[in-house]
Protein backbone atom coordinates (compact mmCIF):
# COMPACT_ATOMS: atom_id res chain seq x y z
CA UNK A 1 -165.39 -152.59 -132.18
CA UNK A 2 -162.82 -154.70 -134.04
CA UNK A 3 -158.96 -152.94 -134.38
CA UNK A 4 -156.36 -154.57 -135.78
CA UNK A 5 -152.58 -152.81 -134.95
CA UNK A 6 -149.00 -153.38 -135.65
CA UNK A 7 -146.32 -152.29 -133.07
CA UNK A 8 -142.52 -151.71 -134.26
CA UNK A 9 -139.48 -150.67 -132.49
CA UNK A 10 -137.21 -148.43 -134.18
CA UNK A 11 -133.55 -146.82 -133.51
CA UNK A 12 -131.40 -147.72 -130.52
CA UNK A 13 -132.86 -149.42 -127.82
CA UNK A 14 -133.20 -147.84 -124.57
CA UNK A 15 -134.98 -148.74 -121.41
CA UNK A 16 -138.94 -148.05 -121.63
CA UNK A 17 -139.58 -150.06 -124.92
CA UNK A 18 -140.91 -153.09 -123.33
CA UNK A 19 -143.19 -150.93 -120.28
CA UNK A 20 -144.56 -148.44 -123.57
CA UNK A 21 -145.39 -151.81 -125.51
CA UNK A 22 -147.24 -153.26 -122.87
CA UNK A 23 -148.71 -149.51 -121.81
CA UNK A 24 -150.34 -149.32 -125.24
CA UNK A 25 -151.99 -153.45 -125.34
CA UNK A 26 -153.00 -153.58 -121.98
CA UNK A 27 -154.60 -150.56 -122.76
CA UNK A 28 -155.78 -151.44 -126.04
CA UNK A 29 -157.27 -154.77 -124.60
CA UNK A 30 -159.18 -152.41 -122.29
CA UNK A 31 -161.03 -150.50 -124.59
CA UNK A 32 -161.69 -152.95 -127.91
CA UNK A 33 -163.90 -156.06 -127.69
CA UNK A 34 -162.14 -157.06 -130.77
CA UNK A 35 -158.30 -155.86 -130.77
CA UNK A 36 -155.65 -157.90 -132.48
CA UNK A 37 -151.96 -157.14 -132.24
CA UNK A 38 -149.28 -157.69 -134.69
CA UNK A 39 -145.77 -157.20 -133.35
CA UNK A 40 -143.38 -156.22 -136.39
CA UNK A 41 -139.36 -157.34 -136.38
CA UNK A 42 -136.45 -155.25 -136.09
CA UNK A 43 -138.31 -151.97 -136.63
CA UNK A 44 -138.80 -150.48 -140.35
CA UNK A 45 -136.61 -153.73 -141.58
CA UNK A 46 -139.49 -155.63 -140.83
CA UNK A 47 -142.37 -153.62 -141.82
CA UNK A 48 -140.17 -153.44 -145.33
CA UNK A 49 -139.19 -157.25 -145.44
CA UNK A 50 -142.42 -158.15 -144.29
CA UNK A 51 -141.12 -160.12 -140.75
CA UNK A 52 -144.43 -159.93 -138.20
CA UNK A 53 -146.32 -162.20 -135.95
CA UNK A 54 -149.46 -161.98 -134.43
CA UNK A 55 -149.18 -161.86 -130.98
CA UNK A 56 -151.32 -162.63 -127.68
CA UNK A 57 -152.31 -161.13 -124.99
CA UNK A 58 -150.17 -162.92 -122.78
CA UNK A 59 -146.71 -161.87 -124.51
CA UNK A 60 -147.10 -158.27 -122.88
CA UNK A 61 -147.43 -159.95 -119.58
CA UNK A 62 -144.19 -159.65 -117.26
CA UNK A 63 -142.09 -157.47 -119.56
CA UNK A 64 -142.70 -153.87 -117.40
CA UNK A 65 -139.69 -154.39 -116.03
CA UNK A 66 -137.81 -155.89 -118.69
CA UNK A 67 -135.18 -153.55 -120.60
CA UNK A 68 -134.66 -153.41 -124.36
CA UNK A 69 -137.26 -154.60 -126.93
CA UNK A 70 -139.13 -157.51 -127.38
CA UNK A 71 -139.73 -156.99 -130.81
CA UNK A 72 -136.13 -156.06 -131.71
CA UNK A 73 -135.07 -153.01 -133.43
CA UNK A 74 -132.96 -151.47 -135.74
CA UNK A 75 -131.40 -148.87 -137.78
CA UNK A 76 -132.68 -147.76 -141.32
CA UNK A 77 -131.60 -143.87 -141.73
CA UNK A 78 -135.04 -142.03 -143.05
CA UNK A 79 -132.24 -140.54 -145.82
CA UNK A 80 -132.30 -143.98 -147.68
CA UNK A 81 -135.76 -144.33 -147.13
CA UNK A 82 -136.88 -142.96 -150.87
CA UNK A 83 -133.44 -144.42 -152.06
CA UNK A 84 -133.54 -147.33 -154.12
CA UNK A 85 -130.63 -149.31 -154.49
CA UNK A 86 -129.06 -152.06 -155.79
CA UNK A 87 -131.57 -154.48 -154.70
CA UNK A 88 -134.68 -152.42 -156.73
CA UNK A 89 -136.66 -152.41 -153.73
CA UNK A 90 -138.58 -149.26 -153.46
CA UNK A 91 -138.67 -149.40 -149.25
CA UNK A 92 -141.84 -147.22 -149.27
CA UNK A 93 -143.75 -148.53 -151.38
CA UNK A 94 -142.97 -152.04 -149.50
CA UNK A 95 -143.65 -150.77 -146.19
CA UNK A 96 -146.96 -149.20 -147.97
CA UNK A 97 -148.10 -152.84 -149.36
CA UNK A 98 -147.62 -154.66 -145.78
CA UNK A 99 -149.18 -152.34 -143.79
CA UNK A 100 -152.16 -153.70 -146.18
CA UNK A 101 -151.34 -157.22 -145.97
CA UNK A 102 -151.44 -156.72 -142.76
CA UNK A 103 -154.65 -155.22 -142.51
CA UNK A 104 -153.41 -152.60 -140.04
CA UNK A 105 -156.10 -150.14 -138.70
CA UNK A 106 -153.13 -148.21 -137.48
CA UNK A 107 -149.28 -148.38 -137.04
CA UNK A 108 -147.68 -147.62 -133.85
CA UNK A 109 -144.28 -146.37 -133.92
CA UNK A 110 -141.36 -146.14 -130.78
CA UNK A 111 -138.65 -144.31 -131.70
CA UNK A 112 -136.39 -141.61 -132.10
CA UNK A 113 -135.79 -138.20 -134.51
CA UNK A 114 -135.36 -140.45 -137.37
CA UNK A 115 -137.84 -143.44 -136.60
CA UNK A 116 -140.56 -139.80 -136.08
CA UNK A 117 -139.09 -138.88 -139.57
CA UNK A 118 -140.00 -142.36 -141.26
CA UNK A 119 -143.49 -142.27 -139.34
CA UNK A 120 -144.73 -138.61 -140.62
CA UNK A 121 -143.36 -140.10 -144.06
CA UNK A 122 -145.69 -142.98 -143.88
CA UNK A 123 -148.11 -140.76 -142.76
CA UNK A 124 -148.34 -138.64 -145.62
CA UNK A 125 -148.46 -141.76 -147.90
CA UNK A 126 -151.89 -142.40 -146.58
CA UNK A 127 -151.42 -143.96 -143.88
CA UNK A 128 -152.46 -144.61 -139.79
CA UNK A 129 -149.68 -143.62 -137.72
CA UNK A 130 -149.37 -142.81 -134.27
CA UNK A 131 -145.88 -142.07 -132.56
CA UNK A 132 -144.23 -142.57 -129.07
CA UNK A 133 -140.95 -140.61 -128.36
CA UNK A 134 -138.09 -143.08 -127.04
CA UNK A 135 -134.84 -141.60 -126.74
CA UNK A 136 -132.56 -141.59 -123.66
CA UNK A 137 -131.05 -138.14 -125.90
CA UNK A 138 -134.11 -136.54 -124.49
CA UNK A 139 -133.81 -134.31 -127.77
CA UNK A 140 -136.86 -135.12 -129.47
CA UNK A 141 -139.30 -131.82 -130.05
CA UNK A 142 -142.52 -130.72 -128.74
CA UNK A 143 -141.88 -132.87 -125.42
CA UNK A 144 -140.24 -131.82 -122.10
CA UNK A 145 -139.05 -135.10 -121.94
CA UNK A 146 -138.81 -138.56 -123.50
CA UNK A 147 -139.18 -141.82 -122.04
CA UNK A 148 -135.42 -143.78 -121.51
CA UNK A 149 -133.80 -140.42 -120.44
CA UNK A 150 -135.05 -140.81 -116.60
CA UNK A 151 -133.23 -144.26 -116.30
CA UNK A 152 -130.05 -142.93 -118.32
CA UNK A 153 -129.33 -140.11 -116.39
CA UNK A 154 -129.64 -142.69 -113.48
CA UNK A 155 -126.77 -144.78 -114.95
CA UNK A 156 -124.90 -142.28 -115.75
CA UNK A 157 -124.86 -140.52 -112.76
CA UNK A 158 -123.98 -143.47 -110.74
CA UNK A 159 -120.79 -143.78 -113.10
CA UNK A 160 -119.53 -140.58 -112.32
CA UNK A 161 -120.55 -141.09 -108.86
CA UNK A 162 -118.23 -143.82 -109.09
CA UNK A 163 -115.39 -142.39 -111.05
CA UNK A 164 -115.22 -139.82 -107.88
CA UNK A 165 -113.59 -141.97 -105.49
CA UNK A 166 -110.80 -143.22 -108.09
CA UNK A 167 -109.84 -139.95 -109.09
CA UNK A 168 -109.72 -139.05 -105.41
CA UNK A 169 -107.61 -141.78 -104.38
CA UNK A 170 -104.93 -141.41 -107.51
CA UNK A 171 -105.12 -137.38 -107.84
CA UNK A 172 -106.08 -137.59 -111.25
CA UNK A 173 -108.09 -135.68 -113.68
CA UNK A 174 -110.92 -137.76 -114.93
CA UNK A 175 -113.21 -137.63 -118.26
CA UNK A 176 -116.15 -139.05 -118.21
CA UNK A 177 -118.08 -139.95 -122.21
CA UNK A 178 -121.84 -139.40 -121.80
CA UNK A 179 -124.02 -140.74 -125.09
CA UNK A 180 -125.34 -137.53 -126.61
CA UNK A 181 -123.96 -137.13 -130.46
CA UNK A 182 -125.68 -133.99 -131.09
CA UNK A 183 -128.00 -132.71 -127.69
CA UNK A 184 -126.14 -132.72 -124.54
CA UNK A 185 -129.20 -132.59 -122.15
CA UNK A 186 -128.02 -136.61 -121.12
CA UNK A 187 -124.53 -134.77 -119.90
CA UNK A 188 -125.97 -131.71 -118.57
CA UNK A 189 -128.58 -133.66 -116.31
CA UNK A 190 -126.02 -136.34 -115.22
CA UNK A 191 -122.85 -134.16 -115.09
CA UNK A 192 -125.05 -131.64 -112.73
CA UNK A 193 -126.48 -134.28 -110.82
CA UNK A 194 -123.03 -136.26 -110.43
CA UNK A 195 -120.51 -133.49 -109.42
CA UNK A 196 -119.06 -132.81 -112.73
CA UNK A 197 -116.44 -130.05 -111.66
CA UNK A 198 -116.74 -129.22 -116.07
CA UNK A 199 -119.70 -130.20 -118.33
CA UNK A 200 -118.81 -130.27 -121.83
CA UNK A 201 -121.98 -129.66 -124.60
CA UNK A 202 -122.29 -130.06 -128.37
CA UNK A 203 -124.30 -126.69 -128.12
CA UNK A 204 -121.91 -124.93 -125.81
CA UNK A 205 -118.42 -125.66 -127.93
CA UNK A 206 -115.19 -125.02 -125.26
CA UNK A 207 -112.16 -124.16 -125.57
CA UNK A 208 -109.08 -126.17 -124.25
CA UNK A 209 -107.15 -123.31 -122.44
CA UNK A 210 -110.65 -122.82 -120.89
CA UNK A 211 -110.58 -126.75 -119.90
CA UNK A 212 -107.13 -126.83 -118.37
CA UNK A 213 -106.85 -123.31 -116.60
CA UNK A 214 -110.23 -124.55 -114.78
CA UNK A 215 -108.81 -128.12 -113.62
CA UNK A 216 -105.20 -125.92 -112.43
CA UNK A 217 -107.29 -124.02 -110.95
CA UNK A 218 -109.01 -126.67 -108.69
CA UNK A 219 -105.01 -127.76 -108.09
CA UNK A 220 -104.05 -124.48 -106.61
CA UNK A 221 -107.10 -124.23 -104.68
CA UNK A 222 -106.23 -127.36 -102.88
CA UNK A 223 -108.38 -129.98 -104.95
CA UNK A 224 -106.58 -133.48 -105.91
CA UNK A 225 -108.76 -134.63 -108.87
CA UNK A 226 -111.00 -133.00 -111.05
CA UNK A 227 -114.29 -134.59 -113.20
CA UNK A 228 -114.94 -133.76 -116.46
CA UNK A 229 -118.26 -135.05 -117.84
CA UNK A 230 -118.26 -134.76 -121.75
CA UNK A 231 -120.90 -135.37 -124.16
CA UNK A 232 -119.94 -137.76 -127.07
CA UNK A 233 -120.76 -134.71 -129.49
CA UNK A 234 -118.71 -132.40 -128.15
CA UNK A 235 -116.34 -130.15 -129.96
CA UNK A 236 -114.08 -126.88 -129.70
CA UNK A 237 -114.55 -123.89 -130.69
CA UNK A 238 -112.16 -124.39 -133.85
CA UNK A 239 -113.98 -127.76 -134.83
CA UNK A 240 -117.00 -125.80 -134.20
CA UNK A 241 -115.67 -123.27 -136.96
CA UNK A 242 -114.99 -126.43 -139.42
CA UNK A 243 -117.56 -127.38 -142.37
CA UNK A 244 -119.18 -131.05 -141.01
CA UNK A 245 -116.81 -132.99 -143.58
CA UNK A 246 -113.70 -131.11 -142.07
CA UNK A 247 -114.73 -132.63 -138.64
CA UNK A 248 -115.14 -135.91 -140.17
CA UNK A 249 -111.78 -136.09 -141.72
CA UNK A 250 -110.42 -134.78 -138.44
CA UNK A 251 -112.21 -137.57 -136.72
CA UNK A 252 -111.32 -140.06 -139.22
CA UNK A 253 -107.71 -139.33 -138.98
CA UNK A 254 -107.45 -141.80 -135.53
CA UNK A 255 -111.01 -143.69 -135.47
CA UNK A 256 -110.25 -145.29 -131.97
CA UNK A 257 -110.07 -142.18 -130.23
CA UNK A 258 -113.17 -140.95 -128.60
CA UNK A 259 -113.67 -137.12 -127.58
CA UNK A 260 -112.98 -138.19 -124.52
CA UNK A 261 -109.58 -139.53 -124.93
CA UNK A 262 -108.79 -136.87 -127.26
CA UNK A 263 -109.77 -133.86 -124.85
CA UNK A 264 -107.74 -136.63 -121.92
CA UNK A 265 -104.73 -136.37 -124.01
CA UNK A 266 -105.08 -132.16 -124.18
CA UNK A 267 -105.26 -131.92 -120.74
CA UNK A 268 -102.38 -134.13 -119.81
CA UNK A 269 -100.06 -132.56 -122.39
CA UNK A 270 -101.01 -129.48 -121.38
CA UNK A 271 -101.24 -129.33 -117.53
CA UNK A 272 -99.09 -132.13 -116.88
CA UNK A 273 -101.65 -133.65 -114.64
CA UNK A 274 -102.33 -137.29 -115.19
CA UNK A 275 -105.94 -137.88 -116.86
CA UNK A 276 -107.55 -140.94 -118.07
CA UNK A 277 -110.66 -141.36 -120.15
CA UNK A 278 -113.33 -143.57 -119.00
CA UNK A 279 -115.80 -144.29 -121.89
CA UNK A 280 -119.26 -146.42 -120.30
CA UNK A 281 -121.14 -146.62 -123.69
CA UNK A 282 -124.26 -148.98 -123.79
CA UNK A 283 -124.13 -149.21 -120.59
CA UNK A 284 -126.19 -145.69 -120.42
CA UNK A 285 -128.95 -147.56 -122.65
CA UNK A 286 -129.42 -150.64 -121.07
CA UNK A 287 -130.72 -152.79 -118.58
CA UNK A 288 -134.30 -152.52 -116.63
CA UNK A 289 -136.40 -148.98 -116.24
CA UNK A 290 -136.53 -147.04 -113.73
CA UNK A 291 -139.83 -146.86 -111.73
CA UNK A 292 -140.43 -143.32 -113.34
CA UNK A 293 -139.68 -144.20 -116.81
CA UNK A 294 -141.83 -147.38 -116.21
CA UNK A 295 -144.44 -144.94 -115.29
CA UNK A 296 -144.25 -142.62 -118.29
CA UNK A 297 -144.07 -145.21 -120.75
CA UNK A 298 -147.18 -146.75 -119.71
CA UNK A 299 -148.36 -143.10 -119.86
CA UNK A 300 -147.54 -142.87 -123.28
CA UNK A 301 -148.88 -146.29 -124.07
CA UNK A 302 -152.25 -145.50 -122.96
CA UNK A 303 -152.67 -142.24 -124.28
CA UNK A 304 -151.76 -143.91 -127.80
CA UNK A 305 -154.20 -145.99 -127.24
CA UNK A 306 -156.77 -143.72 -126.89
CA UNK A 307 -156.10 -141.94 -129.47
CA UNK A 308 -156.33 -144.96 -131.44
CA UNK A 309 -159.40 -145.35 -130.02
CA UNK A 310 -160.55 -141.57 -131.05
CA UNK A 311 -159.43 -141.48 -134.43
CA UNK A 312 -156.55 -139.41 -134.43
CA UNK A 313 -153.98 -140.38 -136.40
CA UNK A 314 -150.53 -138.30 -137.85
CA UNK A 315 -149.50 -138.00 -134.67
CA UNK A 316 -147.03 -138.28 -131.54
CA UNK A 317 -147.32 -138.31 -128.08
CA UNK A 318 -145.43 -136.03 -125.95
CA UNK A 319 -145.37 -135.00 -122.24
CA UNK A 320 -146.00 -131.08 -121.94
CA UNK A 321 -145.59 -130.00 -117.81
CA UNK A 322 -147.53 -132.86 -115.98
CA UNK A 323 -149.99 -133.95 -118.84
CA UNK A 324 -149.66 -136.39 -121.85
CA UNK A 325 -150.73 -134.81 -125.08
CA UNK A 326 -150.07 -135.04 -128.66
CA UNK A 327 -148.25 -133.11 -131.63
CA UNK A 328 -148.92 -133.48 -135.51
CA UNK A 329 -145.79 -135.49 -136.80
CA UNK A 330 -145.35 -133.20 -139.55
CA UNK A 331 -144.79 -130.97 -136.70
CA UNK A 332 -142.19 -132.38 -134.89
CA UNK A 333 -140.34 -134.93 -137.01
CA UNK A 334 -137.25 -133.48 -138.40
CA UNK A 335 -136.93 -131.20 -135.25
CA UNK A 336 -133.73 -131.79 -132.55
CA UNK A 337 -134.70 -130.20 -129.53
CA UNK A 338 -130.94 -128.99 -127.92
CA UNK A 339 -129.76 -127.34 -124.99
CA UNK A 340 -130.32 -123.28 -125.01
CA UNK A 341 -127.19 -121.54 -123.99
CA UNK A 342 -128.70 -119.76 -121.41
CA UNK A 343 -131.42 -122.76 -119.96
CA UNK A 344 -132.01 -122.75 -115.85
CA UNK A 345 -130.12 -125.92 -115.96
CA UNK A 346 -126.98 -124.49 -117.40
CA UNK A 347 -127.43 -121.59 -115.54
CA UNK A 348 -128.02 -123.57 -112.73
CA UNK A 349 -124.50 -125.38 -113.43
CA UNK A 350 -122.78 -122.15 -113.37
CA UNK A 351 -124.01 -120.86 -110.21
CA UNK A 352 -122.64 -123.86 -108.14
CA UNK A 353 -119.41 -123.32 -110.31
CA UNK A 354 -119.60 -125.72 -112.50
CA UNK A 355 -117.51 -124.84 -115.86
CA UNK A 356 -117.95 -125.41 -119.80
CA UNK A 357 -115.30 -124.20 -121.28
CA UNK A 358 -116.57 -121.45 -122.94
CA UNK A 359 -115.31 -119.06 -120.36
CA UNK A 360 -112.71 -116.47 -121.01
């Protein structure tokens, strides 16, 4: 039986891509007697522009381990999608004619909420798509979980891990940026798992007097530092309260300042306590996999591979408990998946004392 796929890479890169790629050939080369590959550029750019190459089977040898993508990504928001600009190009009607010159049986998809978006688009134009759900947010819906998150929380664990002993040493009050711009499971995970003596959330907004009453609080009790693990997405309870272009202005009115430094500078001016920001950024996304997000992503890979192999098309594949399954796109794409108030791991949080904010 003769296939003929394209892979793309969508959306920021995160470790997995390269162990889900090679999950879904090796797999692939398994099953077809016939089974060409084409690997497509920079994600949606390429499948638009038209940048592919056929590849081999050797070029998903030795990349397990290997973090990023080797078939590059990027960013094309699925809001400009049906746009057409100054350039005339009608995007989806481009992508439409080279999936056909590329005589695609199917289109596999990695990506995030918005690459899932683009793919349940395509798939309602007609045609093959299956998706895998990359995202070291872990905020995707319809799966517990989402291959990249494993090896994030990993990272970012180990930096608050390390942030412990320098706020020990100086006395300070540390905050601690965790990637997560609109679910905060990456923070919750990490902050629980790394001591965080305060979690902040994007779905749990705090409020400042909360914030600094907790950290003198850990002063009079005889503790010489406090860490405060925050989720880039965070806000207060009055920014909460503000229409999503009031934020933005608010934001825009000192660009350099991360919520971390901003909620640093609260604290300080309002405890007194010396408190520095510590922002690790990409570092949460990148580098090599760890052996159980290797292990899911070739999970994922296979199990898109046989449904490529059944005939089932228009959808994505998700983890549900311990088994790999599949959800209709139109289904999940436009979905976030965020943290419930009142989930065991918050709860969890708050029995060992952790605080966020939100108390009265």
């Amino acid at each position: 039986m003769k296939r003929r796929i394209g892979i793309l890479t969508s959306g920021g890169d995160c470790p997995g891509l390269n162990a889900a790629i090679r999950g879904v050939a090796k797999a692939a080369y398994e099953m077809f007697d016939d089974l060409e590959i084409v690997g497509i550029a920079d994600g949606y750019a390429g499948l638009i522009d038209g940048e592919y190459e056929e590849m081999k089977q050797s070029d998903f040898s030795g990349i397990l381990t290997r973090g990023g993508t080797i078939l590059g990504t990027s960013r094309r928001p699925f809001r400009d999608m049906r746009v057409i600009g100054d350039d005339k190009l009608d995007k989806v009607k481009a992508m439409k004619e080279n999936y056909k010159k590329m005589k695609l049986d199917c289109l596999i998809t990695l990506g995030g909420n918005g690459t899932h978006k683009t793919a349940n688009l395509l798939s309602e134009e007609g045609l093959n798509v299956i998706g895998l759900p990359k995202t070291i947010d872990n905020d995707i819906w319809g799966t517990d979980v989402t291959f990249g998150f494993h090896t994030a929380v990993d990272i970012a664990t180990d930096v608050i891990d390390r942030i412990h002993t320098t706020a020990d040493s100086h006395g300070r009050v540390m905050v601690i940026e965790i990637m997560g711009n609109k679910a905060g499971w990456l923070t919750l995970y990490s902050g629980l798992a790394g001591g965080a003596d305060i979690i902040l959330l994007p779905e749990i907004p705090y409020s400042m007097d909360s914030v600094v009453d907790a950290v003198k609080g850990r002063m009079k009790s005889g503790k010489s530092f406090s860490i405060i693990a925050v989720a880039e997405g965070a806000m207060s309870k009055d920014e909460a309260g503000m229409k999503k272009k009031e934020r933005a202005a608010l934001i825009a009115e000192n660009p350099y300042k991360t919520v971390a430094h901003r909620v640093a500078e609260q604290i300080q001016k309002k405890s007194g306590l010396e408190t520095r920001a510590v922002v690790p950024g990409h570092l949460q996304r990148g580098g090599s996999p760890s052996a159980y997000d290797r292990a899911l992503s070739t999970r994922f890979g296979v199990h898109a591979a046989e449904l490529l192999r059944a005939g089932i098309y228009g959808v994505t594949v998700a983890m549900m408990g311990d088994q790999v399954v599949h959800n209709p796109l139109n289904e999940v794409a436009g979905l976030t998946k965020f943290v419930p108030q009142h989930h065991q791991m918050v709860v969890t949080a708050r029995r060992v004392g952790i605080r966020f904010g939100d108390e009265k």
